[in-house]
C-alpha atoms as a PDB file:
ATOM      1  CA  UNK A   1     -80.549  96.063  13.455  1.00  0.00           C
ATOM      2  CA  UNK A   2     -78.080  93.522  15.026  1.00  0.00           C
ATOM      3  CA  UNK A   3     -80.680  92.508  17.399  1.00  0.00           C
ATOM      4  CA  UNK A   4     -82.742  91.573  14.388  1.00  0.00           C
ATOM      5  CA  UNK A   5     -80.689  89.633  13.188  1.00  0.00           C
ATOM      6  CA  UNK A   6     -79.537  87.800  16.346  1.00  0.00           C
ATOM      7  CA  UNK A   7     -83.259  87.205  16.596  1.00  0.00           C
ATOM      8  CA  UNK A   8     -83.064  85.685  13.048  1.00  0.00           C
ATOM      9  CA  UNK A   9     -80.104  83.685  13.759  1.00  0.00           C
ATOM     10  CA  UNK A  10     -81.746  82.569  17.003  1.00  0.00           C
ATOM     11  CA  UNK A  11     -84.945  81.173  15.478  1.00  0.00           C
ATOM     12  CA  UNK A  12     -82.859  79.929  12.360  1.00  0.00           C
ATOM     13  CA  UNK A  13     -80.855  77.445  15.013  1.00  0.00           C
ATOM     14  CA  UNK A  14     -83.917  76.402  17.043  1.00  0.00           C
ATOM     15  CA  UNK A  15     -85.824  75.720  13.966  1.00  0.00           C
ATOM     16  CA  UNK A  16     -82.866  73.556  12.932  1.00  0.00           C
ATOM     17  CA  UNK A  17     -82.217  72.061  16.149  1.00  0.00           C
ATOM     18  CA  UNK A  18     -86.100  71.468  16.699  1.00  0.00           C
ATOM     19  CA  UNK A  19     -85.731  69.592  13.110  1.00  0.00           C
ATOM     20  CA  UNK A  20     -82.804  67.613  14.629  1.00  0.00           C
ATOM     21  CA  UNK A  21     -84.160  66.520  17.777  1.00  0.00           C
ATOM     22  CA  UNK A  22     -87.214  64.831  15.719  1.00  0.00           C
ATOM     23  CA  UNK A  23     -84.950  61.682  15.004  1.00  0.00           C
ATOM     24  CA  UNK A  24     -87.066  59.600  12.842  1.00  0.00           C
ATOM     25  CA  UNK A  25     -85.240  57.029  13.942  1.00  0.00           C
ATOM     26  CA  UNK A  26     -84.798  55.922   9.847  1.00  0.00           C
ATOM     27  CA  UNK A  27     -81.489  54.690   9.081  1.00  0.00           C
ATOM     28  CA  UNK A  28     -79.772  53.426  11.985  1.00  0.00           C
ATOM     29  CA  UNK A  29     -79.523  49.818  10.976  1.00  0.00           C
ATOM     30  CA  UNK A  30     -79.215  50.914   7.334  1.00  0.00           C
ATOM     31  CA  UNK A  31     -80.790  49.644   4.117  1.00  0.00           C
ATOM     32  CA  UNK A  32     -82.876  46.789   6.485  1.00  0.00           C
ATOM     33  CA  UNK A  33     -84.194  49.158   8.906  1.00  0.00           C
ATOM     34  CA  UNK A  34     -85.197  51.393   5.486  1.00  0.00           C
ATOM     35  CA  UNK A  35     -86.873  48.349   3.725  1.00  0.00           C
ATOM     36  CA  UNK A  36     -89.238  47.160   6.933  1.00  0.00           C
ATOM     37  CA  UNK A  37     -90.836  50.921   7.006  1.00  0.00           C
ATOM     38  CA  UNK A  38     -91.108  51.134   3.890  1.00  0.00           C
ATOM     39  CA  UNK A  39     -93.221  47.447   3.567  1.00  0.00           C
ATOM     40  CA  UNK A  40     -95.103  48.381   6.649  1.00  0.00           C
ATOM     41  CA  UNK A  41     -95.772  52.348   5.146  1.00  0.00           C
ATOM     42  CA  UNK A  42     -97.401  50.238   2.092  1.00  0.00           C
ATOM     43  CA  UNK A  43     -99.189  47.955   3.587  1.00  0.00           C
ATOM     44  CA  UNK A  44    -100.869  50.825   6.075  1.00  0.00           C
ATOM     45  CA  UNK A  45    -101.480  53.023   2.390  1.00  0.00           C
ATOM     46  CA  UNK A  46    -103.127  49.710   1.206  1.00  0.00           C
ATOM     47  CA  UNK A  47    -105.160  49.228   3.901  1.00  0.00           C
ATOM     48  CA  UNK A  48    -106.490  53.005   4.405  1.00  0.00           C
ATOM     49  CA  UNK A  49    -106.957  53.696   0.899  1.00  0.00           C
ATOM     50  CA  UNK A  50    -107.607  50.085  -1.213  1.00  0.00           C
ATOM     51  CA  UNK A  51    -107.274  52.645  -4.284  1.00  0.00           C
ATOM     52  CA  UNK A  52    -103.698  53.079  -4.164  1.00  0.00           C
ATOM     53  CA  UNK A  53    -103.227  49.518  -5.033  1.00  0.00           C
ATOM     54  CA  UNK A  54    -104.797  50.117  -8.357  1.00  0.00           C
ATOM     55  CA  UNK A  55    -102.567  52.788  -9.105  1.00  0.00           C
ATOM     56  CA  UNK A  56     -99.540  51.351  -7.748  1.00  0.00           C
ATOM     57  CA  UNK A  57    -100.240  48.501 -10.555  1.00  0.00           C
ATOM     58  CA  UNK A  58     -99.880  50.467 -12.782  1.00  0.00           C
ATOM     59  CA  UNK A  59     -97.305  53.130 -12.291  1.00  0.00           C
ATOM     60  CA  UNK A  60     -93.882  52.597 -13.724  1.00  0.00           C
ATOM     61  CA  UNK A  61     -92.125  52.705 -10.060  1.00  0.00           C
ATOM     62  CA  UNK A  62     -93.012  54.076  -6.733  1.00  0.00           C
ATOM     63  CA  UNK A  63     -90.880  56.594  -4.220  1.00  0.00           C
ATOM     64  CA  UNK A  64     -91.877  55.432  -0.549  1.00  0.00           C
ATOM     65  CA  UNK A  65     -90.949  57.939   2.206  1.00  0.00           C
ATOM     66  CA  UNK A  66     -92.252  55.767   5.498  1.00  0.00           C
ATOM     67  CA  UNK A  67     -91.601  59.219   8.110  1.00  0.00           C
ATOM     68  CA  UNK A  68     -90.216  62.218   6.874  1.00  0.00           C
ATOM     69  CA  UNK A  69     -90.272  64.889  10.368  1.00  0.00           C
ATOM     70  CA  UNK A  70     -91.218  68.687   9.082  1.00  0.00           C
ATOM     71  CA  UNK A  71     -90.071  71.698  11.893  1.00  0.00           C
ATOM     72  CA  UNK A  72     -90.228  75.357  12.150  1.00  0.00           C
ATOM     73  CA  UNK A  73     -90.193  78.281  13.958  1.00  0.00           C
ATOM     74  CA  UNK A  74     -89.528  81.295  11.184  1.00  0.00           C
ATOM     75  CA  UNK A  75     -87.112  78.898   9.796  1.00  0.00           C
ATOM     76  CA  UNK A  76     -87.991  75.447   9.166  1.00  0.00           C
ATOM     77  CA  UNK A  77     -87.038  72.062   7.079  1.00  0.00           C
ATOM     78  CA  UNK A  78     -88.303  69.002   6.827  1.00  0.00           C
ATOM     79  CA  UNK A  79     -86.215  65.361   6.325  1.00  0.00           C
ATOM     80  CA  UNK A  80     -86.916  61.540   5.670  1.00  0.00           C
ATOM     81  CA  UNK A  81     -85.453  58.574   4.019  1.00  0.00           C
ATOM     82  CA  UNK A  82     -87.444  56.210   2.124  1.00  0.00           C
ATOM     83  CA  UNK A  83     -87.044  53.756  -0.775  1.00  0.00           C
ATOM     84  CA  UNK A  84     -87.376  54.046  -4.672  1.00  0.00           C
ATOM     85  CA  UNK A  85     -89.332  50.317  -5.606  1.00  0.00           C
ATOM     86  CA  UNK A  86     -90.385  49.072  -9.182  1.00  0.00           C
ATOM     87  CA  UNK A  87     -91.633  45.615  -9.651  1.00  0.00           C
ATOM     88  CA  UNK A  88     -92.308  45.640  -5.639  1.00  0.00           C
ATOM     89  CA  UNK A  89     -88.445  45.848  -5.348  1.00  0.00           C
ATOM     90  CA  UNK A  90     -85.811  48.124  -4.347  1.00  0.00           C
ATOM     91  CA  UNK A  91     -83.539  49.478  -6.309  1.00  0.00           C
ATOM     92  CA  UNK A  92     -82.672  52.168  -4.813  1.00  0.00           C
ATOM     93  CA  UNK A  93     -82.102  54.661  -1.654  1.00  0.00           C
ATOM     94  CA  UNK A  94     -83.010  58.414  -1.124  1.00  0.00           C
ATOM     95  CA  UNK A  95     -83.394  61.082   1.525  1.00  0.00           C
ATOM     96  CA  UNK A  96     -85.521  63.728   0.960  1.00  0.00           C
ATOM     97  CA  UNK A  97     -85.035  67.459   2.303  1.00  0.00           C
ATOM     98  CA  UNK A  98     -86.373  70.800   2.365  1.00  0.00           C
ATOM     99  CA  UNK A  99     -86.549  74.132   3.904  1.00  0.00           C
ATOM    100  CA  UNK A 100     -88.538  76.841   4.432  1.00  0.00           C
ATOM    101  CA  UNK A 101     -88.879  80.271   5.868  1.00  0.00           C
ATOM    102  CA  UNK A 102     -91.787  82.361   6.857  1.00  0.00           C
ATOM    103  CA  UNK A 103     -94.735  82.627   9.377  1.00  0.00           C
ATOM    104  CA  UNK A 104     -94.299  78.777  10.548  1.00  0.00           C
ATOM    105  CA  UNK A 105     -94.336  77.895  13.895  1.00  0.00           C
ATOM    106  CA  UNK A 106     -94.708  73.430  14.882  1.00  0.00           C
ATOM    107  CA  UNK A 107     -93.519  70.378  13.993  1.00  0.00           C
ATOM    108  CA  UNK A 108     -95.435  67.333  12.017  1.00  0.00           C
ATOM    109  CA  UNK A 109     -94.624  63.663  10.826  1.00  0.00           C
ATOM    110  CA  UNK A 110     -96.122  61.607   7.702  1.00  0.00           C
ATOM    111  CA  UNK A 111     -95.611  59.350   5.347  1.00  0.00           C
ATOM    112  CA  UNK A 112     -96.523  59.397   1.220  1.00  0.00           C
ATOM    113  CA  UNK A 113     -95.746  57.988  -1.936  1.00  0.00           C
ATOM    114  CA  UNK A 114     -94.696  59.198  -5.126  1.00  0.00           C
ATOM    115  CA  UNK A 115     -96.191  57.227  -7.691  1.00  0.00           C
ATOM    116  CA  UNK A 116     -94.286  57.443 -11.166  1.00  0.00           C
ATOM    117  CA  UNK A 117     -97.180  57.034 -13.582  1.00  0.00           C
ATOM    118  CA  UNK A 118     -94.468  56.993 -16.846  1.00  0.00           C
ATOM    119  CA  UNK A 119     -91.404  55.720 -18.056  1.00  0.00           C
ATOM    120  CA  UNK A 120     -90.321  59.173 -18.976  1.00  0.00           C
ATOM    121  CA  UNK A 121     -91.316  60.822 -15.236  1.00  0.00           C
ATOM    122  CA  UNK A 122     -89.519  57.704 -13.513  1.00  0.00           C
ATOM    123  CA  UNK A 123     -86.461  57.607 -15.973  1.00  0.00           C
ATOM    124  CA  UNK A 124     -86.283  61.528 -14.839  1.00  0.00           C
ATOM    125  CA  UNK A 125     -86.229  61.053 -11.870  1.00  0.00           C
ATOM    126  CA  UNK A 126     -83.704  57.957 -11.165  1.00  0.00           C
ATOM    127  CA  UNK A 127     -81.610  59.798 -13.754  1.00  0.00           C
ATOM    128  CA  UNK A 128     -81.333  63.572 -11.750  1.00  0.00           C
ATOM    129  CA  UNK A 129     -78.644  64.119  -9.417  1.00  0.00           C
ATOM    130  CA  UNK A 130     -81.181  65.921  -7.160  1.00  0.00           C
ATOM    131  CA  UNK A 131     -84.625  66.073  -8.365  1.00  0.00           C
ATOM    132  CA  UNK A 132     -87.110  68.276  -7.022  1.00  0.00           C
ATOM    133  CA  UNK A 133     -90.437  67.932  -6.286  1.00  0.00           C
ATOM    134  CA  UNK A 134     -92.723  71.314  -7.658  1.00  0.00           C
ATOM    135  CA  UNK A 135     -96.108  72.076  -8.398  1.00  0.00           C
ATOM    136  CA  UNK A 136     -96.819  69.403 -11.212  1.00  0.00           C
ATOM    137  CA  UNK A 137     -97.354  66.684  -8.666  1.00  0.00           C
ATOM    138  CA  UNK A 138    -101.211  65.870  -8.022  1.00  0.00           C
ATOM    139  CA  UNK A 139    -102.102  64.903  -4.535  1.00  0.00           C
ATOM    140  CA  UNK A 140    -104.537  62.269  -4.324  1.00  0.00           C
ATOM    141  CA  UNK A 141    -105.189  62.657  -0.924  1.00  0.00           C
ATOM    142  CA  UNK A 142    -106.414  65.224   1.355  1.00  0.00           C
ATOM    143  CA  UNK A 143    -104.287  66.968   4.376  1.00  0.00           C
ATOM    144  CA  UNK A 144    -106.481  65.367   6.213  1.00  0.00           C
ATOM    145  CA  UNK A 145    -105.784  61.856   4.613  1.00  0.00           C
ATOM    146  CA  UNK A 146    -109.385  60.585   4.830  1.00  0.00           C
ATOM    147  CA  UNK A 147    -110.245  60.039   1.362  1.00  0.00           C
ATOM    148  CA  UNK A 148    -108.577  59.201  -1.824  1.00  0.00           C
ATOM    149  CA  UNK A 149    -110.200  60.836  -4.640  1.00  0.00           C
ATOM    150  CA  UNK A 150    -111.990  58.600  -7.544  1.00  0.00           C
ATOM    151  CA  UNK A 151    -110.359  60.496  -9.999  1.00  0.00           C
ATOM    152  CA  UNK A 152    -106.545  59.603  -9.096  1.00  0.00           C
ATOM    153  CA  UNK A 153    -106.497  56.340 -10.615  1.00  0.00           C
ATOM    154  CA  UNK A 154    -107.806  58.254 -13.774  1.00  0.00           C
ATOM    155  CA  UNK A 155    -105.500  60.943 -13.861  1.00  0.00           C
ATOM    156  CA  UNK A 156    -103.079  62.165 -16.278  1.00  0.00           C
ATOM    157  CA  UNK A 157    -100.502  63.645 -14.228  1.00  0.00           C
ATOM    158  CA  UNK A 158     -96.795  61.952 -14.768  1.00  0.00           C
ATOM    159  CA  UNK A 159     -96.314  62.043 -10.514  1.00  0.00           C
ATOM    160  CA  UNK A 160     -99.115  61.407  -7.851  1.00  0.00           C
ATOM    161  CA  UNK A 161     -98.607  61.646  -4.337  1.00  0.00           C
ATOM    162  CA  UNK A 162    -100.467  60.106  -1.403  1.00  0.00           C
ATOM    163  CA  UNK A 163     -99.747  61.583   1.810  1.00  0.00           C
ATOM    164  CA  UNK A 164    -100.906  60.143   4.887  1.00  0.00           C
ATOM    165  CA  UNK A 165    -100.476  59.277   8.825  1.00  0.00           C
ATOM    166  CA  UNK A 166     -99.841  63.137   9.773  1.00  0.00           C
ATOM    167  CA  UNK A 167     -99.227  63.606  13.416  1.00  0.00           C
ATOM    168  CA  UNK A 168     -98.362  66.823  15.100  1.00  0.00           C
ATOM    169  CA  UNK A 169     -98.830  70.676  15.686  1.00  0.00           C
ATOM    170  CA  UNK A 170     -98.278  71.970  12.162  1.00  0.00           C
ATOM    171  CA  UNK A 171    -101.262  72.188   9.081  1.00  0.00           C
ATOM    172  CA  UNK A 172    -100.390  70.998   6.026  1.00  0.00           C
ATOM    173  CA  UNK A 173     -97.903  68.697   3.896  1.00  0.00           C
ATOM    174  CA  UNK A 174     -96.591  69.759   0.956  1.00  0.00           C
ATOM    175  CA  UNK A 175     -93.865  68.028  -1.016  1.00  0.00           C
ATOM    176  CA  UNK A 176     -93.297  71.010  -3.227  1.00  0.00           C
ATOM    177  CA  UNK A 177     -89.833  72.251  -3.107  1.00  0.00           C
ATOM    178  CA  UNK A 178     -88.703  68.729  -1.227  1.00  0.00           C
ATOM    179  CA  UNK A 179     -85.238  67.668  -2.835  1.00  0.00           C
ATOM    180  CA  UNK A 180     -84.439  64.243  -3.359  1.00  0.00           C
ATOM    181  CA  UNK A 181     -80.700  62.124  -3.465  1.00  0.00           C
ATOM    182  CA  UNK A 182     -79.661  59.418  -3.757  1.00  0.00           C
ATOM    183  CA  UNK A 183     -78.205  57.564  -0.759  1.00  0.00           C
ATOM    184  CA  UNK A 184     -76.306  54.545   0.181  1.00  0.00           C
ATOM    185  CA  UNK A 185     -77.658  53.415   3.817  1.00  0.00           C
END
């Protein structure tokens, strides 16, 4: 039994230190550094999927996390920093985390959007001292990120997210169980 759970606490720091060693370089240079990804991770959503435009018109605010870096072997956790804009400004700061444990092994980068399609789910949000994202939000985009469904800029749901520009050795992006805070860069 304690070799099991050496081999536990073994995978449980590689996993972590894996999740470490993916710098995504976000945050260095602060709120600037922030701002440019986050105009650049918009203007690349724009461009692959013109949709998003229509529904970033007319949400209430939009979260923009320009690389968040997911890792795991066993163990795993996932971490970004983005921007929260309404009115195509910033108002504010977050990082968003998570972790994980189960049959996992890799390590994968994207980008996505959280688009707040109501006062009430954007007021929520700003107004939680560490919201979390869980099975009500309605991905408009595939894993794959090749299409963005007709029926997203239609839909009822108060949160829609848009993930996109995966690279890496590990399936899937899923937001649910991410944890967001607000940060001062």
């Amino acid at each position: 039994m304690g070799s099991l759970s050496r081999r536990g606490f073994a995978l449980g720091a590689l996993a972590v230190t894996t999740l470490a060693a993916c710098d995504n370089g976000i945050g260095s240079s602060g709120a600037a550094m922030i701002d440019a990804r986050v105009e650049a991770t918009l203007n690349q959503m724009y461009s692959e999927f013109p949709g998003t435009r229509d529904l970033a018109s007319r949400s209430a605010g939009m979260l923009v996390m320009p690389l968040v870096t997911n890792a795991g072997l066993g163990l795993g956790g996932s971490f970004g920093r983005g921007a929260l804009r309404i009115n195509e400004t910033t108002v504010d700061y977050y990082s968003a985390t998570a972790g994980s444990a189960g049959l996992q092994i890799g390590a994968q980068q994207y980008s996505y959007v959280l688009f707040f399609m109501t006062p009430d789910a954007l007021m929520e949000f700003r107004q939680s001292p560490g919201w979390a994202a869980s099975a009500n939000i309605d991905y408009a985009v595939s894993n794959q990120a090749d299409m963005l469904r007709a029926e997203t800029t239609t839909s009822l749901s108060p949160v829609i997210a848009v993930v996109f520009g995966q690279t890496g050795l590990r399936l899937g992006a899923t937001l649910e169980g991410s944890k967001y805070t607000r940060i001062i860069p």
